[in-house]
N, C-alpha and C. Protein backbone atom coordinates (compact mmCIF):
# COMPACT_ATOMS: atom_id res chain seq x y z
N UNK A 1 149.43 79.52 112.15
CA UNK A 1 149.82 78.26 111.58
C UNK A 1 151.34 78.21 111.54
N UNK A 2 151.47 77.21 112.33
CA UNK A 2 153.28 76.88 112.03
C UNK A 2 154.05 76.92 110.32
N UNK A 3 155.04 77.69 110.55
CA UNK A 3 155.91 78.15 109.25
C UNK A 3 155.93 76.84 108.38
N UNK A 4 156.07 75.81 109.06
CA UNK A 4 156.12 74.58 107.71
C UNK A 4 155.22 73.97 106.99
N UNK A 5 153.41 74.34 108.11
CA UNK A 5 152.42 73.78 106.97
C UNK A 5 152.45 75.34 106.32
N UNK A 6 152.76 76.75 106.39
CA UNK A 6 152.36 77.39 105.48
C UNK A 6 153.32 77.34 103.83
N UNK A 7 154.15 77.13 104.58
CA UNK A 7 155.04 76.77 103.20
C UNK A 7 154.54 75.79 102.04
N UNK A 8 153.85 74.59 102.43
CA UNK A 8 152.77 73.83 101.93
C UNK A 8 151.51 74.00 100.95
N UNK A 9 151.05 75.31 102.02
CA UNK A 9 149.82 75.42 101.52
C UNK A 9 149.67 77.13 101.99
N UNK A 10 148.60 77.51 100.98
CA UNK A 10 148.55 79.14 101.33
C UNK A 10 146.75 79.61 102.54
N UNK A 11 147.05 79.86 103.02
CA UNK A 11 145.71 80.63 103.90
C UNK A 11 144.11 80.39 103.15
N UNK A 12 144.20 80.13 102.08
CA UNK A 12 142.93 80.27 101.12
C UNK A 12 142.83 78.40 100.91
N UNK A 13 143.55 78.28 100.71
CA UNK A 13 143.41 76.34 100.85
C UNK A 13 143.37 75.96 102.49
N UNK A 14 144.06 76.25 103.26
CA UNK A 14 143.83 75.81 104.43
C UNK A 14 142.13 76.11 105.04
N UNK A 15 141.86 77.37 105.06
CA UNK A 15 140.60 77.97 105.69
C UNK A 15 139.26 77.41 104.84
N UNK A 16 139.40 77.62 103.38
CA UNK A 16 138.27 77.62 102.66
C UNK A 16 138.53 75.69 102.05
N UNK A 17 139.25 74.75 102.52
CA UNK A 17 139.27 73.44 102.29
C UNK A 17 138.31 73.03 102.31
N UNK A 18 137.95 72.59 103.78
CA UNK A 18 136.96 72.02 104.64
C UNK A 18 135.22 72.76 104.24
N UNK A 19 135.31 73.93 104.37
CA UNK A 19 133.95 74.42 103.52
C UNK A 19 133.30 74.02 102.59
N UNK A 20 134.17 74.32 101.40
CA UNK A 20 134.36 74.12 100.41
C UNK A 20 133.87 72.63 99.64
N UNK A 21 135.03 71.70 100.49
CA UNK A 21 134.38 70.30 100.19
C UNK A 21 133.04 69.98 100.79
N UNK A 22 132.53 70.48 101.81
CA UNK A 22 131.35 70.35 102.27
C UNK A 22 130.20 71.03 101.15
N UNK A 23 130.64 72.03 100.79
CA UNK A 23 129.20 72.84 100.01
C UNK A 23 129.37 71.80 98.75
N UNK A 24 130.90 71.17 98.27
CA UNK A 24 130.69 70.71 96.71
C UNK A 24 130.27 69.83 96.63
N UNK A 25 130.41 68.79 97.69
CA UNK A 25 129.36 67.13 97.75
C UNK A 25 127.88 67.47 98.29
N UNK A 26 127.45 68.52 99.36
CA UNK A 26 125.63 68.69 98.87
C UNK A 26 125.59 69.24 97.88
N UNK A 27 126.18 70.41 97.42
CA UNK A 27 125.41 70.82 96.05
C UNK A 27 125.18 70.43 94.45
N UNK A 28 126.15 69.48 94.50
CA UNK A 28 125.81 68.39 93.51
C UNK A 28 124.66 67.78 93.07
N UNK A 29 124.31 67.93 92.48
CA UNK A 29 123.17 66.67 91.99
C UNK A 29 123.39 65.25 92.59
N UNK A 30 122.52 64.76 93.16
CA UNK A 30 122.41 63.21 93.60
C UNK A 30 121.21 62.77 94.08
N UNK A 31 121.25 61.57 94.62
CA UNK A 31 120.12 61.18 94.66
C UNK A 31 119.36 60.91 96.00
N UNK A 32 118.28 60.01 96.61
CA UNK A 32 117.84 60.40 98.03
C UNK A 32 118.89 60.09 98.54
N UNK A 33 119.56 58.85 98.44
CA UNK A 33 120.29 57.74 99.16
C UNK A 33 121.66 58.76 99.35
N UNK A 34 122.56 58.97 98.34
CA UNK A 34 123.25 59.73 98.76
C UNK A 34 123.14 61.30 99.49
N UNK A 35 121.85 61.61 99.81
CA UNK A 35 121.75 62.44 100.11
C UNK A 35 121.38 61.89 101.94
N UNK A 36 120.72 61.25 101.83
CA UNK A 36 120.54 60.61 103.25
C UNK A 36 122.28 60.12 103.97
N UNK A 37 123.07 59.75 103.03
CA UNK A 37 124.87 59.22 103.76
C UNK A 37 125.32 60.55 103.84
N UNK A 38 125.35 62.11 102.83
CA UNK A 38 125.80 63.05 103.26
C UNK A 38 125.16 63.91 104.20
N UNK A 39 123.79 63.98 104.07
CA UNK A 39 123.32 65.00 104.96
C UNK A 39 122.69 64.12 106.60
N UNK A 40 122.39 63.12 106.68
CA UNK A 40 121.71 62.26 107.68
C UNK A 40 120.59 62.27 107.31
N UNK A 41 119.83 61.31 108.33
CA UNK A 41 118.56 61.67 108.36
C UNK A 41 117.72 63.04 108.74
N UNK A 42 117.28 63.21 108.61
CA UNK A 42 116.25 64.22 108.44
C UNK A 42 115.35 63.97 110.09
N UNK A 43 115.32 65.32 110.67
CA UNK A 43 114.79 64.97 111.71
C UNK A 43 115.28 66.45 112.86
N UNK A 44 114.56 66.15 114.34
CA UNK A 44 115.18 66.77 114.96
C UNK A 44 117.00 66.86 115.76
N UNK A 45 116.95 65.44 115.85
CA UNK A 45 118.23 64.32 116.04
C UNK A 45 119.62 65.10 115.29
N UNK A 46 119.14 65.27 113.76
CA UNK A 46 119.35 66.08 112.74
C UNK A 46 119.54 67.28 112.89
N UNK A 47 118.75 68.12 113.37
CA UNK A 47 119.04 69.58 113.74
C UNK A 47 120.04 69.85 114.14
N UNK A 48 120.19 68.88 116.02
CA UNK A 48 120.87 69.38 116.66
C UNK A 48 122.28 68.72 116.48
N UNK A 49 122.23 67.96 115.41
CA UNK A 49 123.82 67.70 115.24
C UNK A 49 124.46 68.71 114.12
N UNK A 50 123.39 69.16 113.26
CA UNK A 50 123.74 70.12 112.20
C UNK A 50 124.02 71.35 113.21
N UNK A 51 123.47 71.72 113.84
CA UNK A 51 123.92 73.33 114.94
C UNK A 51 125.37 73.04 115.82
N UNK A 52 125.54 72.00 116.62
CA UNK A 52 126.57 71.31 116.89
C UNK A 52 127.65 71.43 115.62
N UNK A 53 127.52 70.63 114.63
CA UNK A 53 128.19 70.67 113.53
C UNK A 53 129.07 72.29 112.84
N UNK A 54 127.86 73.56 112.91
CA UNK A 54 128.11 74.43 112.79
C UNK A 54 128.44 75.31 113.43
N UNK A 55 128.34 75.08 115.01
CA UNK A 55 129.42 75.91 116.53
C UNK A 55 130.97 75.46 115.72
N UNK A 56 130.99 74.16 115.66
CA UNK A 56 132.19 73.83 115.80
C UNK A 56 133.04 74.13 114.52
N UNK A 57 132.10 74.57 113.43
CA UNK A 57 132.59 75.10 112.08
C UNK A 57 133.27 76.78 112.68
N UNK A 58 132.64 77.26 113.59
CA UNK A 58 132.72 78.67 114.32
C UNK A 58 133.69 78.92 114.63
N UNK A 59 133.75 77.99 115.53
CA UNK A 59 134.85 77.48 116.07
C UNK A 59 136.51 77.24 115.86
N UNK A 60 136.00 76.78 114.80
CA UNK A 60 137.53 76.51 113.54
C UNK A 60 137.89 77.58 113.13
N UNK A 61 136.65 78.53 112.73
CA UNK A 61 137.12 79.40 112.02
C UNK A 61 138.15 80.39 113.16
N UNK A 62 137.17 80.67 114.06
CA UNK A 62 138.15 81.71 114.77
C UNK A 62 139.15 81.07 115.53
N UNK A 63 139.34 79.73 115.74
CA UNK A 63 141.15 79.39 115.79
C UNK A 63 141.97 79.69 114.91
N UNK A 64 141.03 79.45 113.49
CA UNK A 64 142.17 79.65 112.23
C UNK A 64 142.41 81.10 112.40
N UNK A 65 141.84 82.25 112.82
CA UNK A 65 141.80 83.36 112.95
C UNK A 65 142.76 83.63 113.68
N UNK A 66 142.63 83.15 114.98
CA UNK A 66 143.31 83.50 115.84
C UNK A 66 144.73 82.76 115.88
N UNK A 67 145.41 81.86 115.16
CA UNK A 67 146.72 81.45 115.00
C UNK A 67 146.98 82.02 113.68
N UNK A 68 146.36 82.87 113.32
CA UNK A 68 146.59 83.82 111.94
C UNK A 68 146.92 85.30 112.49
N UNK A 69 146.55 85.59 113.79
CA UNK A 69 146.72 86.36 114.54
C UNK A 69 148.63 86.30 115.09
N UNK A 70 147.72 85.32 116.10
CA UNK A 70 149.45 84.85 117.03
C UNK A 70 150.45 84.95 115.85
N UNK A 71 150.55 84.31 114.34
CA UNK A 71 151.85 84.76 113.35
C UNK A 71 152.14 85.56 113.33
N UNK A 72 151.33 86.38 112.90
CA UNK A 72 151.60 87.58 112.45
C UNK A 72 152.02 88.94 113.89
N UNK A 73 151.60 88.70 115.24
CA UNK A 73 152.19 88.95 116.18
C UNK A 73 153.41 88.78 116.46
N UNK A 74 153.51 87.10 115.99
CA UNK A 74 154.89 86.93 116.16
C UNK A 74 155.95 87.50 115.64
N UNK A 75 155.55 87.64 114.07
CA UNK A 75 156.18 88.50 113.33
C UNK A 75 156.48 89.87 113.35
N UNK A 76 155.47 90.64 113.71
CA UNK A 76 155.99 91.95 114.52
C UNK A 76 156.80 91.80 115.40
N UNK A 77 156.69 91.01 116.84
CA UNK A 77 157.77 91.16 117.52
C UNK A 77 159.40 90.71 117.30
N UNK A 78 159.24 90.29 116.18
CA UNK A 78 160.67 89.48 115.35
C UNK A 78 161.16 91.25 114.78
N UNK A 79 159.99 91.91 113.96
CA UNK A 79 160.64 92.90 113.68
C UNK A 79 160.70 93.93 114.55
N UNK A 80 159.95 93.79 115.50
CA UNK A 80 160.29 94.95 116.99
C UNK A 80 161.50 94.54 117.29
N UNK A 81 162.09 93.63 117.93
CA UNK A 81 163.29 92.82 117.96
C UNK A 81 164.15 93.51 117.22
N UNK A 82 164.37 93.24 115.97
CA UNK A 82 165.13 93.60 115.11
C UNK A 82 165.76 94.75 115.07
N UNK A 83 164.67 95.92 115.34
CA UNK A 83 164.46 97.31 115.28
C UNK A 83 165.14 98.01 116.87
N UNK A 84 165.07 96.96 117.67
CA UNK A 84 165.86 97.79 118.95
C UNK A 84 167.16 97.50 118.98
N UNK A 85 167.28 96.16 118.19
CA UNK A 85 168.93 95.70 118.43
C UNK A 85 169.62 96.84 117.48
N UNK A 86 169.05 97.38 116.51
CA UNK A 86 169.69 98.05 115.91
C UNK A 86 169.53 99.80 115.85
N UNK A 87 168.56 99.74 116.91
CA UNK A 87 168.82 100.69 117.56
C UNK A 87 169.78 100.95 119.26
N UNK A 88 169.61 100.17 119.21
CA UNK A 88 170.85 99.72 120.80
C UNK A 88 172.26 99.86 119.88
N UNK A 89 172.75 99.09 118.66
CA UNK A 89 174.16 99.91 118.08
C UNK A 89 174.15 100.59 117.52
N UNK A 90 172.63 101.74 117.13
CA UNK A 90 173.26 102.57 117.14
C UNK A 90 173.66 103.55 117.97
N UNK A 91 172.64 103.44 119.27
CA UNK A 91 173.25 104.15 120.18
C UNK A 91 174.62 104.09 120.79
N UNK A 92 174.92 102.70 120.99
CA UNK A 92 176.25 102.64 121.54
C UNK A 92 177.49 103.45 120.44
N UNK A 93 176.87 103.36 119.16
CA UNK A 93 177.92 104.06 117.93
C UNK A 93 177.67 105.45 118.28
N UNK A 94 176.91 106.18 118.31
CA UNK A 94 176.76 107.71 118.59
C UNK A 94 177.78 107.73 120.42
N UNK A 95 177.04 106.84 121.04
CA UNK A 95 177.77 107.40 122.45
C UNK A 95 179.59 106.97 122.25
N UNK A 96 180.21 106.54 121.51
CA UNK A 96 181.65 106.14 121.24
C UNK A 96 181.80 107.40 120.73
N UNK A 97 180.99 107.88 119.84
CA UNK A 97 181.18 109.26 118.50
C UNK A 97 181.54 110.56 119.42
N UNK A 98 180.34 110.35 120.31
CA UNK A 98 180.06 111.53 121.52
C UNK A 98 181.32 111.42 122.28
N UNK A 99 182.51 110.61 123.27
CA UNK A 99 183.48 110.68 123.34
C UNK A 99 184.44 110.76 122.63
N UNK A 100 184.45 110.22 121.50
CA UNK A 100 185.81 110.57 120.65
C UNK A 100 185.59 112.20 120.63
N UNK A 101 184.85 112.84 120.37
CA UNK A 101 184.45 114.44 119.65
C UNK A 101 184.59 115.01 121.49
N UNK A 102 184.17 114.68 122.29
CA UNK A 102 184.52 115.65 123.41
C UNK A 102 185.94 115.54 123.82
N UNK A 103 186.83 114.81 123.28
CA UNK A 103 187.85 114.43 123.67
C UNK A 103 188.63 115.70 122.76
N UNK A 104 188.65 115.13 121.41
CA UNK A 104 188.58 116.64 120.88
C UNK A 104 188.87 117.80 120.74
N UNK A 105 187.85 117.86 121.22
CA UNK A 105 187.23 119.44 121.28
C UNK A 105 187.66 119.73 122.70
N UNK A 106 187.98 119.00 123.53
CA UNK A 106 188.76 118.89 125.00
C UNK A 106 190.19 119.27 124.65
N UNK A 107 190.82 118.82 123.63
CA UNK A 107 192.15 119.20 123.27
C UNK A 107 192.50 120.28 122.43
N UNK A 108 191.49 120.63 121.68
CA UNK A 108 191.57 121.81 120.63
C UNK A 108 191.52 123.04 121.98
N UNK A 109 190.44 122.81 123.20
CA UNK A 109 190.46 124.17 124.21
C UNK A 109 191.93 124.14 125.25
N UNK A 110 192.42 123.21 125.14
CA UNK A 110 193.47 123.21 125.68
C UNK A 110 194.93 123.94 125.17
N UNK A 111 194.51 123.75 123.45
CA UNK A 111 195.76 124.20 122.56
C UNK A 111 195.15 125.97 122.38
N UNK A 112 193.82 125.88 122.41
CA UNK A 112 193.70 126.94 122.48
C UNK A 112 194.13 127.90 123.64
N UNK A 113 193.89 127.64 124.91
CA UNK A 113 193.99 127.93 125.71
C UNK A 113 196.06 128.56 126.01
N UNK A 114 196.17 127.18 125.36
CA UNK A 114 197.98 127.47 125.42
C UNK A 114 198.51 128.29 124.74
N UNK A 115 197.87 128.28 123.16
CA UNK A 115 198.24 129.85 122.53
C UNK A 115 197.69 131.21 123.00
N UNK A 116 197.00 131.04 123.82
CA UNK A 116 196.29 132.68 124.31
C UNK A 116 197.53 132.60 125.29
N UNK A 117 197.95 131.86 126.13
CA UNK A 117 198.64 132.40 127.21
C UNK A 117 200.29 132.46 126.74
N UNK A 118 200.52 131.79 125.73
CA UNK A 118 202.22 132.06 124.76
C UNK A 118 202.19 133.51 124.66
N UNK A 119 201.01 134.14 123.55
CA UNK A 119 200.66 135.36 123.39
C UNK A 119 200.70 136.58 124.21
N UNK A 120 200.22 135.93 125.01
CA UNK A 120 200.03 136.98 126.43
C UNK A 120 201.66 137.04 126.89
N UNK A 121 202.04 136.22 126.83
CA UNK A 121 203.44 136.04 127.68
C UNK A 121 204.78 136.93 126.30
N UNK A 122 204.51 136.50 125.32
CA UNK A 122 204.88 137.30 124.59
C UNK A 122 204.79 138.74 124.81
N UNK A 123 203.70 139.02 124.71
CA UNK A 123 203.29 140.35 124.80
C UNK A 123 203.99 141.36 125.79
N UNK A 124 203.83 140.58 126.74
CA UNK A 124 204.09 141.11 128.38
C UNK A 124 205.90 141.18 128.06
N UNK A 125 206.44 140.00 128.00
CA UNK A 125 207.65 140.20 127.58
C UNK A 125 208.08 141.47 126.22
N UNK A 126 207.50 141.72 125.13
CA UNK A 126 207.84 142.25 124.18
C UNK A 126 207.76 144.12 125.10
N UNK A 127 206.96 144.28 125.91
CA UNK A 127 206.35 145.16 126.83
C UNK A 127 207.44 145.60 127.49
N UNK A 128 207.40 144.54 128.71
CA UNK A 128 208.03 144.84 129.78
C UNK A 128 210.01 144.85 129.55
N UNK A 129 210.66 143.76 128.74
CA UNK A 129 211.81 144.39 128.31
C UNK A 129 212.37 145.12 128.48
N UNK A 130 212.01 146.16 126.87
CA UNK A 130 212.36 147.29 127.04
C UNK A 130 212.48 148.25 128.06
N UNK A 131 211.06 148.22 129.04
CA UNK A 131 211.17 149.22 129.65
C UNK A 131 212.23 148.83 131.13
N UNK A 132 212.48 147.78 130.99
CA UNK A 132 213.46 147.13 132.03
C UNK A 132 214.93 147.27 132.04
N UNK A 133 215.04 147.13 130.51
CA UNK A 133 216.30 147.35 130.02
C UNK A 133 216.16 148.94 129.86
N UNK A 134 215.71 150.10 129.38
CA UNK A 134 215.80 151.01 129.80
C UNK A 134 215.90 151.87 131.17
N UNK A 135 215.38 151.37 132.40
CA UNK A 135 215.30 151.64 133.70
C UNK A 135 216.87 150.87 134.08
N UNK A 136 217.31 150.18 133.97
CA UNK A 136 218.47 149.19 134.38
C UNK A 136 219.81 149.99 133.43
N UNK A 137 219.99 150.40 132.72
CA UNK A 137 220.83 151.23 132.36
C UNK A 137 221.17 152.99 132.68
C-alpha cells in the first residue's frame, strides 16, 4: 500500500474493513426483506454469485498480501541501499587510511635505513682513522 493511504489508516482497518462490514449487516437481526436486499435471493443463481463473490474476496486478500509484501521489500532494499553506501565510505575511508600509514611507515624505513648507514659510516670512520693516521706518520 502506497505510504500516503498508510499514513491514513493502519493494516487492520484497511484488510479487516470490507469483511467486517459484510459479517456486521448479515449478522444482525433483521427481517426477510432485508435479508433478501443483503443476501439475494436464495437459489442456485445465488450460489454461484456467492462463490464468485468469495474468489474475489481471495483475491483481495492476497493482493492486500502481496502489496504488503512489495512494502516491505521495498523497505529492505531502502535499507540494503543504505547499508552499502555506507559501506562503500567506509571503504574508501580505510583505503585513504591504508595510504596515509604506508606512506609512513615508507618514511620511518627510509629514516631508518639512513641512521643504520650514518652509523656504519661513523663507525668505519671512527675505525679506519686512526689506523690511517697512524700508518701515514
Amino acid at each position: 500500500m502506497p505510504p500516503k493511504f498508510k499514513r491514513h489508516l493502519n493494516d487492520d482497518e484497511v484488510t479487516g474493513s470490507v469483511k467486517s462490514e459484510r459479517r456486521n449487516l448479515l449478522e444482525e437481526d433483521s427481517d426477510e426483506e432485508e435479508d433478501f436486499f443483503l443476501r439475494g435471493p436464495l437459489g442456485p443463481r445465488n450460489d454461484k454469485i456467492r462463490h464468485v463473490q468469495n474468489q474475489v474476496d481471495e483475491v483481495i486478500d492476497v493482493m492486500q498480501e502481496n502489496i504488503t509484501k512489495v512494502i516491505e521489500r521495498g523497505e529492505r532494499l531502502d535499507d540494503l541501499q543504505d547499508k552499502s553506501e555506507s559501506l562503500s565510505d567506509n571503504a574508501t575511508a580505510f583505503s585513504n587510511r591504508a595510504k596515509q600509514l604506508r606512506r609512513q611507515m615508507w618514511w620511518r624505513g627510509c629514516k631508518m635505513k639512513a641512521i643504520i648507514v650514518l652509523v656504519a659510516v661513523v663507525l668505519l670512520l671512527v675505525i679506519i682513522v686512526p689506523i690511517v693516521l697512524k700508518y701515514h706518520t
